[in-house]
Protein backbone atom coordinates (compact mmCIF):
# COMPACT_ATOMS: atom_id res chain seq x y z
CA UNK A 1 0.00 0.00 0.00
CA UNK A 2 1.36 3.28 -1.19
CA UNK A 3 2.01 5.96 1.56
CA UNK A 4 1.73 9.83 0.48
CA UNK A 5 3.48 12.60 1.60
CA UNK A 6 2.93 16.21 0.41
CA UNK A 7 5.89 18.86 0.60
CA UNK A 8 4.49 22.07 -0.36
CA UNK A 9 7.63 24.52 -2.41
CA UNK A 10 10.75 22.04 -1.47
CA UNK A 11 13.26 24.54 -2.78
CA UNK A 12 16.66 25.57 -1.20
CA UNK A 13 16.77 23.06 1.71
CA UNK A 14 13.22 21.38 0.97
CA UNK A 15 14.71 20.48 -2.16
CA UNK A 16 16.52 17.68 0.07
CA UNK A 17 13.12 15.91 2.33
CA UNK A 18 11.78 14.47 -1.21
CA UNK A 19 14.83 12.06 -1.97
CA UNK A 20 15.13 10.94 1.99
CA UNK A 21 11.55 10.15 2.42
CA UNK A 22 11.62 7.73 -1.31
CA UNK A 23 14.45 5.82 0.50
CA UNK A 24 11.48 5.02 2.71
CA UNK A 25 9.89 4.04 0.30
CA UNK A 26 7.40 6.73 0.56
CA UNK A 27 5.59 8.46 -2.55
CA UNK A 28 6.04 12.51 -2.97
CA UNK A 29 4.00 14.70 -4.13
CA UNK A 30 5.05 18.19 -4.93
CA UNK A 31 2.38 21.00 -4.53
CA UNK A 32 3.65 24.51 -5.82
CA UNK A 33 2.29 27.93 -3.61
CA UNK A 34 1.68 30.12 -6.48
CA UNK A 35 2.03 29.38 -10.50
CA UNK A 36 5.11 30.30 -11.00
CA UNK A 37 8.43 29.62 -8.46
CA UNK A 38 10.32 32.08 -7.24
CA UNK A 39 12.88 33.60 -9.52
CA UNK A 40 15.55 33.02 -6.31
CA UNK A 41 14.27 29.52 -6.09
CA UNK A 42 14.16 28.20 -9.51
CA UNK A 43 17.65 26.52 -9.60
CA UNK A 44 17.09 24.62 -6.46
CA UNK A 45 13.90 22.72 -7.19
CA UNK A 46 14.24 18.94 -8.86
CA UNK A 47 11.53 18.19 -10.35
CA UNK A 48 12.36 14.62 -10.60
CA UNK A 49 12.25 13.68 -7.19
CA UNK A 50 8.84 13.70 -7.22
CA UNK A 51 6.18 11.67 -8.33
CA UNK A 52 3.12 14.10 -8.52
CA UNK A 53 3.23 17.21 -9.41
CA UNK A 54 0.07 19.97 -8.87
CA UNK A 55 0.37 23.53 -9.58
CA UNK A 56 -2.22 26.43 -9.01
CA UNK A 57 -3.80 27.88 -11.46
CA UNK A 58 -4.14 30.92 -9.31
CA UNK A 59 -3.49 31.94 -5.94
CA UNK A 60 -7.07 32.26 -5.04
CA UNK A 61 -8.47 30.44 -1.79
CA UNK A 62 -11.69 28.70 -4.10
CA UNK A 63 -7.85 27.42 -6.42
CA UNK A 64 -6.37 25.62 -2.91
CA UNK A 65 -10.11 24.13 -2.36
CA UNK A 66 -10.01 22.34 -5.31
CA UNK A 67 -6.36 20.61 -4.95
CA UNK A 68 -7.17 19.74 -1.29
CA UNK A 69 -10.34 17.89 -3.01
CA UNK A 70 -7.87 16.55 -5.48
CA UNK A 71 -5.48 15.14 -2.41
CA UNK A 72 -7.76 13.62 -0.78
CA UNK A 73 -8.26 10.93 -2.95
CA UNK A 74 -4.48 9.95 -2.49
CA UNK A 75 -4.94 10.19 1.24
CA UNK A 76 -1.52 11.78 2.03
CA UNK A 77 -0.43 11.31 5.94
CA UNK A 78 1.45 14.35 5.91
CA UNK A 79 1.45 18.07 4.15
CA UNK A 80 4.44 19.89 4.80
CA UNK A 81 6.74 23.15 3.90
CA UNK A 82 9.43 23.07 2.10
CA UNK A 83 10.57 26.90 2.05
CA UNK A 84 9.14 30.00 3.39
CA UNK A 85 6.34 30.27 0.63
CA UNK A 86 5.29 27.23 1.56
CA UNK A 87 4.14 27.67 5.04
CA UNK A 88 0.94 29.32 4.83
CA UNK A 89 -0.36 27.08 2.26
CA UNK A 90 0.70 23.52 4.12
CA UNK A 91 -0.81 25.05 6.67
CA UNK A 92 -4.32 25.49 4.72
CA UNK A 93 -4.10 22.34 2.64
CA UNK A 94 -3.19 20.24 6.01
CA UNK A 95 -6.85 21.98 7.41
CA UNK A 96 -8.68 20.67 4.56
CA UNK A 97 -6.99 17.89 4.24
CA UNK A 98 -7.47 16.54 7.96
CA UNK A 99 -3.61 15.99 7.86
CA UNK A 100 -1.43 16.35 11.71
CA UNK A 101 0.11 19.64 11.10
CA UNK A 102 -0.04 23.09 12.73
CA UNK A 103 -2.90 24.80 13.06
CA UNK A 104 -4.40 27.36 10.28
CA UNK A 105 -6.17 29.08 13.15
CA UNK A 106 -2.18 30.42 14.05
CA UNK A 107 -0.59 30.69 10.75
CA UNK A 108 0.02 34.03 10.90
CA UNK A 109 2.38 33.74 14.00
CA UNK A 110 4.44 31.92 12.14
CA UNK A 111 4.73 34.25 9.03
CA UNK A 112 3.72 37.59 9.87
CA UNK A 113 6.83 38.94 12.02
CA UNK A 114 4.54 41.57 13.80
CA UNK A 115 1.79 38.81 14.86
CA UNK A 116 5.07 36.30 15.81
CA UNK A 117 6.40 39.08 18.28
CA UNK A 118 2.72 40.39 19.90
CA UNK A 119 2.08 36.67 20.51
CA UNK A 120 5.41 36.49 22.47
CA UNK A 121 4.42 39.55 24.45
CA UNK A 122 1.17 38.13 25.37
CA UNK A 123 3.02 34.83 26.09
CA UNK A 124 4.55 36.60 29.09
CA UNK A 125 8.06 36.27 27.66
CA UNK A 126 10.53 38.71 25.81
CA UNK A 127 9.70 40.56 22.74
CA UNK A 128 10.79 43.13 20.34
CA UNK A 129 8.91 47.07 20.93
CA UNK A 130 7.21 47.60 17.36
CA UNK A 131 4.91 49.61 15.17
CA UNK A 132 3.26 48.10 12.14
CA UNK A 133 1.97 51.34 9.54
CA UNK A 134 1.14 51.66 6.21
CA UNK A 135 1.74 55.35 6.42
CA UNK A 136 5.09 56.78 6.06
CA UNK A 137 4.17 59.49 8.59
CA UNK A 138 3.27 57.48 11.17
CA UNK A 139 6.30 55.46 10.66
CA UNK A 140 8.42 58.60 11.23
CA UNK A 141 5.60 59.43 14.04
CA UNK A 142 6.71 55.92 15.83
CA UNK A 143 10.23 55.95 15.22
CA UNK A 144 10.56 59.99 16.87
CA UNK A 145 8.87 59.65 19.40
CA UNK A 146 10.81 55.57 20.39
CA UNK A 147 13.95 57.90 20.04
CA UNK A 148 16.71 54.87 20.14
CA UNK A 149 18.66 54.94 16.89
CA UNK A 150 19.19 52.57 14.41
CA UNK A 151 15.56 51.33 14.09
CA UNK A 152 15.23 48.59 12.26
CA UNK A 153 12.61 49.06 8.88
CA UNK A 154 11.65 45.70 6.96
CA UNK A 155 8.80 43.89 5.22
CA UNK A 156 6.32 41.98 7.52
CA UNK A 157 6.52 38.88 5.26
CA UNK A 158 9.79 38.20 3.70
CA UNK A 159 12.87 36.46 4.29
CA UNK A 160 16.47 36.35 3.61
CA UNK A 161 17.07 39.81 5.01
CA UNK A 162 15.02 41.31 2.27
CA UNK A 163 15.26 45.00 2.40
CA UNK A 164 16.05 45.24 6.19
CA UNK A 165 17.43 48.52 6.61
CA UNK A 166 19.00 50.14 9.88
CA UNK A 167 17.76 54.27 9.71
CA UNK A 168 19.81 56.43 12.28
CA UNK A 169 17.37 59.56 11.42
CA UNK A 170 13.56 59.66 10.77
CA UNK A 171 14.82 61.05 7.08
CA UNK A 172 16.40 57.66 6.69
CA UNK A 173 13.35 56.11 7.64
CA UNK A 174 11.09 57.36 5.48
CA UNK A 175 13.59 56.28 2.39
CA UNK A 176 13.58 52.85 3.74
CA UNK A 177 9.88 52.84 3.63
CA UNK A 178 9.48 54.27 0.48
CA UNK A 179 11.33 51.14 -0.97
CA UNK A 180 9.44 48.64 1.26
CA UNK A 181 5.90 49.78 0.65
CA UNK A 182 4.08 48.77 -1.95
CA UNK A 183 6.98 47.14 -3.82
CA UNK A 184 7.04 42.98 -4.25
CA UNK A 185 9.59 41.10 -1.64
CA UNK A 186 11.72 38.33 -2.26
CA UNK A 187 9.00 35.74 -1.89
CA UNK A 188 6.65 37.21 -4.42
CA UNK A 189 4.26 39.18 -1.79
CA UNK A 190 3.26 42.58 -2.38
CA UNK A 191 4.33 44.71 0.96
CA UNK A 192 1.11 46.34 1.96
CA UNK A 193 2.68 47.27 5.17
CA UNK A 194 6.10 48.17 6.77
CA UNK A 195 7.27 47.21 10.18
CA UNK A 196 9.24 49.78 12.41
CA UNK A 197 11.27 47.58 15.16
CA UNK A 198 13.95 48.87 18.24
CA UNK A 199 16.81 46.85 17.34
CA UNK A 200 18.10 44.65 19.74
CA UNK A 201 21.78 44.69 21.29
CA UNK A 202 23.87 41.47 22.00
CA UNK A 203 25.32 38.84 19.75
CA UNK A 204 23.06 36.79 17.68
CA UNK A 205 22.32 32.63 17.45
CA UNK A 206 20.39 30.17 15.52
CA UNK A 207 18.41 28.13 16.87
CA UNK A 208 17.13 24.72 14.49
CA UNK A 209 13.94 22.66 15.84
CA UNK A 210 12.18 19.82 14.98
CA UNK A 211 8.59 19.31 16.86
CA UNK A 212 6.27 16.59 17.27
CA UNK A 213 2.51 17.10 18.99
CA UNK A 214 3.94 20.12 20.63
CA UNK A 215 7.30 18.65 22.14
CA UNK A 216 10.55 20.20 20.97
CA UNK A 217 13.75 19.04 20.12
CA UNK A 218 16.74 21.52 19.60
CA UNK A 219 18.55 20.24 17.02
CA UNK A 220 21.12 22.57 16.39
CA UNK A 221 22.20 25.72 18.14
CA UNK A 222 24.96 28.32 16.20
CA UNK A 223 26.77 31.41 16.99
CA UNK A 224 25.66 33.94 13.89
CA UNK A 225 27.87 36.22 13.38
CA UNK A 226 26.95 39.07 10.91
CA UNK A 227 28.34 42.69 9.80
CA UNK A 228 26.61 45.75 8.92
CA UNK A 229 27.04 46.75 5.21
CA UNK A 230 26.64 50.55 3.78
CA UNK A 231 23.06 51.07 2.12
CA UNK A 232 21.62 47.56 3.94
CA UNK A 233 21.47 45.84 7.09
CA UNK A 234 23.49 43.35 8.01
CA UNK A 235 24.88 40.14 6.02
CA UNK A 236 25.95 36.86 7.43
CA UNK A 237 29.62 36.28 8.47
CA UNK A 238 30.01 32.84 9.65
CA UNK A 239 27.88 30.51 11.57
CA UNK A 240 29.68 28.51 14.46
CA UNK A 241 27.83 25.24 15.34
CA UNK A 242 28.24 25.48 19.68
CA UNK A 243 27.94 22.18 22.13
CA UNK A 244 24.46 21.98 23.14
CA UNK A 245 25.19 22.86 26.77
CA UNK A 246 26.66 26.12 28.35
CA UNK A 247 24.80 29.35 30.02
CA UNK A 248 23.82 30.79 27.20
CA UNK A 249 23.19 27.69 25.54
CA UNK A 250 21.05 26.94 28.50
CA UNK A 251 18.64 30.12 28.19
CA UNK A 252 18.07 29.80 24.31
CA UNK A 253 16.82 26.06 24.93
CA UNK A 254 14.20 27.27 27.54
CA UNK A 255 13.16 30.59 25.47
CA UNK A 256 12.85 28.82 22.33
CA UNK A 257 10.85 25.67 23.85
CA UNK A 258 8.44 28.51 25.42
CA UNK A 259 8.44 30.81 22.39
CA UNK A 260 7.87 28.19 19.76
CA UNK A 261 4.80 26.84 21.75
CA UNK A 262 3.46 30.51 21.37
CA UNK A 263 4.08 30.30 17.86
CA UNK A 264 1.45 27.41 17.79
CA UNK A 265 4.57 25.08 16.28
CA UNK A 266 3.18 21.76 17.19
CA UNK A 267 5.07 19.91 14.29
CA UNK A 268 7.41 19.62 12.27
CA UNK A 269 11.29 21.56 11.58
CA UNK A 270 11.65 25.41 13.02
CA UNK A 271 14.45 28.10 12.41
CA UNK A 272 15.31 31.11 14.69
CA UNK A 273 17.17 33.06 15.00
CA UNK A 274 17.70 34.79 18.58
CA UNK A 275 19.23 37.49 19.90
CA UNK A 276 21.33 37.35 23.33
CA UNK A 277 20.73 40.97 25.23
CA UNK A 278 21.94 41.82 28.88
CA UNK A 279 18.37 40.80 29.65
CA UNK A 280 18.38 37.34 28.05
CA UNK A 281 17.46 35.74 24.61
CA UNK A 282 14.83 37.89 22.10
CA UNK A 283 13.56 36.22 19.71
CA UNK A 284 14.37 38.08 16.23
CA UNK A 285 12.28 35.94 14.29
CA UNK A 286 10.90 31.94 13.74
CA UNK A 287 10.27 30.21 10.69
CA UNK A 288 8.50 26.95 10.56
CA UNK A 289 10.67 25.29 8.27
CA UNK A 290 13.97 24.24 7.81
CA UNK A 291 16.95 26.59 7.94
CA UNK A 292 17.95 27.35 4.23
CA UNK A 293 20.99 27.26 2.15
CA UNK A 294 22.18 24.27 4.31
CA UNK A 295 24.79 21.56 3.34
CA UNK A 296 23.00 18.82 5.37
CA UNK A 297 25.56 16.15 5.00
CA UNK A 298 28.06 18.55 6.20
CA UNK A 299 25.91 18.79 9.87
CA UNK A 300 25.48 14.95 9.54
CA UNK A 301 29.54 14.90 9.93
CA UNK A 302 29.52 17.09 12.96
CA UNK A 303 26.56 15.80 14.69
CA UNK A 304 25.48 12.73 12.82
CA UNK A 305 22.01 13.96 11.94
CA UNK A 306 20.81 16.90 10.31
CA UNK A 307 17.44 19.33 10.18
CA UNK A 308 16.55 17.51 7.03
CA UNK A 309 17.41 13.65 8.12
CA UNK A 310 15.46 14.94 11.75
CA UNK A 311 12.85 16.32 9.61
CA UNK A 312 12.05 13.44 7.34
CA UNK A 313 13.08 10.69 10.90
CA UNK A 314 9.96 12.96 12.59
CA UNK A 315 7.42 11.86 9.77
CA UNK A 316 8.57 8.90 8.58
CA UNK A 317 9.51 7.47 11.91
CA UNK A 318 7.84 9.10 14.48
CA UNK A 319 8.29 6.67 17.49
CA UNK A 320 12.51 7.12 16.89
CA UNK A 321 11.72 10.66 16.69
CA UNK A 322 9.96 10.90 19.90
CA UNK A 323 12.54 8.71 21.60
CA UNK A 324 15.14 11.75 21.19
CA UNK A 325 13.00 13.96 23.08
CA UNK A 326 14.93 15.42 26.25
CA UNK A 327 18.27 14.07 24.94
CA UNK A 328 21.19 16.11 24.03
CA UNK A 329 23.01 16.33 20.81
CA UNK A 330 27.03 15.71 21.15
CA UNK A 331 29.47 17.20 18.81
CA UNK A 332 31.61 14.40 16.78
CA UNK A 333 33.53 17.70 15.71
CA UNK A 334 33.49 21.37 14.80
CA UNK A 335 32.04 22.91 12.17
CA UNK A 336 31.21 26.12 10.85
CA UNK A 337 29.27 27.87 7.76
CA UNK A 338 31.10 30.57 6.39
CA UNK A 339 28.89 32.68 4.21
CA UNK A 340 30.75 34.88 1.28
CA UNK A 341 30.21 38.53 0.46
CA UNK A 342 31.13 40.79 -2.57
CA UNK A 343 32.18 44.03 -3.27
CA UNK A 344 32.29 43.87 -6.38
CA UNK A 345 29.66 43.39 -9.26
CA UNK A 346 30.09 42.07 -12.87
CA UNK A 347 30.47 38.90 -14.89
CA UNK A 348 32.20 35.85 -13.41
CA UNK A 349 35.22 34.89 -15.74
CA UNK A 350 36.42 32.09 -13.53
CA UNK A 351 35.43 30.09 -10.67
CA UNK A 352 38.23 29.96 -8.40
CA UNK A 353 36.59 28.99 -5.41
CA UNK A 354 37.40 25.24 -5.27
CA UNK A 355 40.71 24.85 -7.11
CA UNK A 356 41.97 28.00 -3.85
CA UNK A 357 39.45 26.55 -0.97
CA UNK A 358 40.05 22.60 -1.58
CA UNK A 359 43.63 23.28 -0.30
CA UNK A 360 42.39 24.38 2.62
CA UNK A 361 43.06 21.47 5.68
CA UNK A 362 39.20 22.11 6.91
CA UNK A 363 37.60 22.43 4.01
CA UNK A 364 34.30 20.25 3.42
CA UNK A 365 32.07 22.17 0.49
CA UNK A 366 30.74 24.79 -0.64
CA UNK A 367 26.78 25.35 -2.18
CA UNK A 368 25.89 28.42 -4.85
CA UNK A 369 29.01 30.01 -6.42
CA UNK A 370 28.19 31.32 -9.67
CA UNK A 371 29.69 29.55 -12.57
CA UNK A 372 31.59 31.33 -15.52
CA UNK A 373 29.19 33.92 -17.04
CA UNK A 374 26.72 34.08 -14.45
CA UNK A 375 26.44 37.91 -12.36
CA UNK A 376 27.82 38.47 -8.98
CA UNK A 377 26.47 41.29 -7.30
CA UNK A 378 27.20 43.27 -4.20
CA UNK A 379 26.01 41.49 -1.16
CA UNK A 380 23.37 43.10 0.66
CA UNK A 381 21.19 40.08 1.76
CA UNK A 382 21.41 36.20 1.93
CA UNK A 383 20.15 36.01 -1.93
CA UNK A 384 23.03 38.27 -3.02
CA UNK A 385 26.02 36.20 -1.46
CA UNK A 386 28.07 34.51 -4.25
CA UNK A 387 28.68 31.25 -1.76
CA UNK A 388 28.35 29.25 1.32
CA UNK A 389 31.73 27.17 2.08
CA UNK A 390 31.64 24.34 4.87
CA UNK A 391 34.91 23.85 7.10
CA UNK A 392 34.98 21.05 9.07
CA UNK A 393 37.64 20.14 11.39
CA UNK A 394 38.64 18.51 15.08
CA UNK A 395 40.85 21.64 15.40
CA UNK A 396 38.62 24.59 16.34
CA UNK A 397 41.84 26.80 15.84
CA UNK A 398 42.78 25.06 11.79
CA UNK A 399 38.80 26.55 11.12
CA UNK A 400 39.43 29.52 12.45
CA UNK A 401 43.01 29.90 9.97
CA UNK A 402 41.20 28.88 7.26
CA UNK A 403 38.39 31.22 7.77
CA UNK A 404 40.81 34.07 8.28
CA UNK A 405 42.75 32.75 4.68
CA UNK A 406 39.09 32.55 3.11
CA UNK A 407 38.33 36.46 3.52
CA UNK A 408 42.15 37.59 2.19
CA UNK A 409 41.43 35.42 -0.59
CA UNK A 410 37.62 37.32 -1.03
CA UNK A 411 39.17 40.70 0.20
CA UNK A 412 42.33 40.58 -2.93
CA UNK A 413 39.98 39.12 -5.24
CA UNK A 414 41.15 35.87 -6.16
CA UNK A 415 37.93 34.08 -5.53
CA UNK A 416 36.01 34.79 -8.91
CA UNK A 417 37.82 36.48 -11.94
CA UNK A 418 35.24 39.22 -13.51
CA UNK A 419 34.65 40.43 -16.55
């Protein structure tokens, strides 16, 4: 007897449940959010992992009625996200399905980044001071009168960084709203409104879930280390994957377990990403899906599991899932994700990423660099880098050299020859 599962837009990281559940033995079905994918998503989807594949017409609610009628005579156990487009819409299919999921009723809190951080303040636990306007008046009203500069100004809806800007005068803020409102973000949503938040102050960390009938596992839990760029926000640096335990370690677990119950995450993979004040962990923001741009196999080394194997483990094989509850992950050995930035725009003559990196004594692999003739362009956001490289190593200190030899090599140039 054939058993379905349903993975609603498995690009970037969703890309990799599809071939992990079919070693099961399982049959996939791929259900698309909107017509068309994503421009920044196109390359990552394969198409031939699936076995089904159903596409909307249109994005209308009476278009989603008729392919949850159309499931339904598969009788698929499971509906799930693949990406950040995918969330709402797994979330409406599972509903009409009759699928274990998370509930439509608080879908919002898990997209809508104003919604995610009221229902943390009604939680009882620590949130972000914010202002939600479509008025750029009132959004240099709110950000006057809260008189601590930066404030952050970014879409409600998006991802990757999209269009986050840090304004240091209410002049700056109204430019950074102009180019928000009304304009479409990365994920293909028009920005109706523009979100005005105090930014927090500490050093920042990931936080990777996986959750089954409203237990949580930590699966992961990373240093993120980002810098501030000219005319944008702030672009990842490196990502250091920490031992589960230690003090900070320690307050993230018990935040997150409390905040992602808030955030009506009953099942499946989350990503967070946290913020570590004087006061304790603030949550920035939760997605409930997998962390993106990930080289799974390169976390299987280091911890020997990943979000996606935990992911696909949680559906496929739900009592070894649950048996992992309360238990803490051990580190077989270091890793980190170092995430490259350009200064530069143009043409890419050459590729010199792996004949340079490949040399280096950590070095593991690297995801997205542009091949010869494609455009790199300055990095502003996570879909502007021109790479991800993986170091692995026993030797914290060897990661740490090669990182260091990584950003001479990016700083001189030698990384990509341009046209």
């Amino acid at each position: 007897m054939k058993r379905y599962i349903c993975i609603v837009d498995a690009y970037s990281t969703g890309a990799e449940l599809a071939p992990v559940f079919k070693k099961d033995g399982w049959t996939c079905i791929h259900i698309q959010s909107s017509p068309e994918i994503p421009l920044e998503y196109q390359q990552t989807f394969r198409h031939e992992t699936f076995d089904f594949l159903i596409s909307p017409g249109d994005e209308s609610h009476s278009e989603f009625l008729r392919i949850a009628e159309e499931l339904k005579q598969l009788s698929p156990e499971y509906i799930i996200p693949g990406t950040e487009t995918g969330v709402y819409i797994a979330d409406l299919l599972s509903s009409l399905v009759g699928t274990p999921g998370n509930s439509i009723d608080t879908s919002a809190l898990r997209r809508n980044k104003y919604a995610m951080q009221e229902a943390l303040k009604s939680g009882g636990i620590s949130s972000i001071p914010q202002f939600l306007t479509d008025s750029v008046e009132q959004a240099k009203k709110w950000a006057g009168e809260l008189n601590k500069w930066p404030v952050v100004v970014k879409p409600v809806d998006s991802a990757g960084a999209d269009s986050v800007r840090f304004c240091n005068t209410v002049d700056e803020v109204q430019n950074a709203f102009n180019k928000i409102y009304g304009k479409k973000n990365k994920l293909g949503l028009k920005n109706s409104t523009v979100l005005l938040q105090e930014r927090l102050i500490g050093r920042q960390y990931i936080v990777n879930a996986v959750s089954i009938n409203g237990q949580h596992l930590i699966t992961e839990i990373w240093s993120d280390d980002k810098k501030e760029v000219e005319n944008a926000s702030l672009i990842c640096e490196r990502e250091i994957l920490l031992p589960y335990s230690g003090e900070v370690q320690d307050q993230l677990v018990r935040y997150m377990e409390k905040a992602l119950t808030l955030l009506g995450i009953a099942n499946g993979p989350s990503h967070s990403e946290v913020m570590m004040t004087e006061s304790g962990p603030v949550l920035i923001e939760t997605a409930a899906r997998m962390q993106g741009t990930i080289m799974h196999n390169a976390v299987v080394s280091a911890l020997g599991y990943s979000h996606v194997t935990l992911t696909a483990e949680r559906y496929v094989k739900p009592e070894r899932f649950a048996a992992r509850l309360g238990k803490n992950y051990m580190l077989k050995t270091q890793l980190q994700c170092i995430t490259l930035a350009s200064e530069f725009e143009g043409v890419v003559k050459v590729n010199n990423c792996e004949k340079l990196l490949k040399l280096l004594p950590s070095y593991f692999g690297m995801m997205h660099t542009p091949d010869a003739g494609e455009n790199i362009y300055r990095t502003t956001d996570l879909f502007t880098n021109p790479g991800i490289i993986y170091l692995c190593h026993e030797d914290e200190k060897q990661i740490d050299s090669d990182h260091a030899k990584i950003r001479i090599y990016e700083k001189e140039g030698k990384l990509f020859d341009l046209a």
